[in-house]
C-alpha atoms as a PDB file:
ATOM      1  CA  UNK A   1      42.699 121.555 372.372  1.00  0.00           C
ATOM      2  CA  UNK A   2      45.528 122.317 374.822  1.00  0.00           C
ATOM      3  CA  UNK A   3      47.881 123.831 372.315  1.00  0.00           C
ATOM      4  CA  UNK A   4      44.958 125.715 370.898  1.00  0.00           C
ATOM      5  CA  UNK A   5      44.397 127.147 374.537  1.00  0.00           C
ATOM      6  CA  UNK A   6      48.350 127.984 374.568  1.00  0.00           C
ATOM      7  CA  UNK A   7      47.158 130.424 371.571  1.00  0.00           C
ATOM      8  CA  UNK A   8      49.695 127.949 369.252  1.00  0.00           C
ATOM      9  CA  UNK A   9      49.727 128.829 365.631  1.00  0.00           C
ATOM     10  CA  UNK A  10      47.954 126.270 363.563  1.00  0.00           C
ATOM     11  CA  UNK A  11      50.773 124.817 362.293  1.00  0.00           C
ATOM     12  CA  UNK A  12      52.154 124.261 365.455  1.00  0.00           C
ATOM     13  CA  UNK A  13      48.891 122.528 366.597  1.00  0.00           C
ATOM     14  CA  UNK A  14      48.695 120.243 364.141  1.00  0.00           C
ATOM     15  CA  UNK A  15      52.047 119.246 364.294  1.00  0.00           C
ATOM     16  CA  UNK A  16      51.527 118.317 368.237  1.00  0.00           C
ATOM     17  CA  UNK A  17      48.405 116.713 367.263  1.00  0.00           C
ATOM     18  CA  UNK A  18      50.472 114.144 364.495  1.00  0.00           C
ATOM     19  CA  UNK A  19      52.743 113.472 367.485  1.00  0.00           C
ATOM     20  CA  UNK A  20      50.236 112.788 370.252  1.00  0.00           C
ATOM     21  CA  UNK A  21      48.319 110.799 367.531  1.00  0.00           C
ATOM     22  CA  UNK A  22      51.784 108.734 366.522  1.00  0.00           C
ATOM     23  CA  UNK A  23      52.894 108.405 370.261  1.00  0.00           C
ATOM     24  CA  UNK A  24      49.489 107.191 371.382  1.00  0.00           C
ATOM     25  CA  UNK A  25      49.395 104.713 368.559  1.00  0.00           C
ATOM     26  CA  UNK A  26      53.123 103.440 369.458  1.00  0.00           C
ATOM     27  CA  UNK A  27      51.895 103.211 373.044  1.00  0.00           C
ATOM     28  CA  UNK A  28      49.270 100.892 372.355  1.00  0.00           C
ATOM     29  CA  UNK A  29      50.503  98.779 369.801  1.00  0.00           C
ATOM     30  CA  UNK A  30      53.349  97.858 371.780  1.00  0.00           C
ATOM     31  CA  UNK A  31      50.773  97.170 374.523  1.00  0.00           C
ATOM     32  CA  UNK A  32      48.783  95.490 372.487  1.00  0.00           C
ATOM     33  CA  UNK A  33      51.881  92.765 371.201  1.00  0.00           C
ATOM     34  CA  UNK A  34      53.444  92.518 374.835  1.00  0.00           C
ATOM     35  CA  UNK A  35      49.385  90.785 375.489  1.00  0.00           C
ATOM     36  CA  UNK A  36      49.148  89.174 373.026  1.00  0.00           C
ATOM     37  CA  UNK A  37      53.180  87.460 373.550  1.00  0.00           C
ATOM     38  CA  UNK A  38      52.462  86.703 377.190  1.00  0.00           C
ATOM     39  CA  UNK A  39      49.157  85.257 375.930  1.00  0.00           C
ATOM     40  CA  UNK A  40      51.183  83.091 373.462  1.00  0.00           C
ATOM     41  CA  UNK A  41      53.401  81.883 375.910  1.00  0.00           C
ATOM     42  CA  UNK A  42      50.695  80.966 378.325  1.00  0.00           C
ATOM     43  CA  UNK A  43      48.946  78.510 375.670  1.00  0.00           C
ATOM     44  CA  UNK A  44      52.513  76.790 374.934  1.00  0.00           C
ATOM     45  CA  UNK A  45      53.035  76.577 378.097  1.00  0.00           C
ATOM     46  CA  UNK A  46      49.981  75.160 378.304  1.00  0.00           C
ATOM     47  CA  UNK A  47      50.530  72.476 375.258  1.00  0.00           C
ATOM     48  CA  UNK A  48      53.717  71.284 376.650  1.00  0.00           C
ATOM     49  CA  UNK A  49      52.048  70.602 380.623  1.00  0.00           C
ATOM     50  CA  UNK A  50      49.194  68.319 378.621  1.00  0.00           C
ATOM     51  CA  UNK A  51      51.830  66.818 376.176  1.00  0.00           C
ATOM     52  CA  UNK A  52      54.466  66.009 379.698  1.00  0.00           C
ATOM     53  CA  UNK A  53      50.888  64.092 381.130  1.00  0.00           C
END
């Protein structure tokens, strides 16, 4: 909606929209593994403490 309040032509619009769709996607993906790796390493971390009792 921003570039169509810049008065963008539509192919310009839709060509920031594909990038702010791909960026936002990239963003949260690599959010979404760095959780899901520090959640990993809390569980072996985990395993290993109950295995060392």
């Amino acid at each position: 909606m921003f570039a169509i309040a810049l008065g963008l032509s539509p192919l310009e619009t839709i060509t920031i929209s594909i990038s702010v769709t791909i960026f936002i996607a990239a963003f949260t993906w690599v959010s979404i593994k760095g959780d899901l790796r520090e959640l990993a390493n809390e569980l072996i971390d985990d395993k290993n403490r109950k295995e060392d009792d």
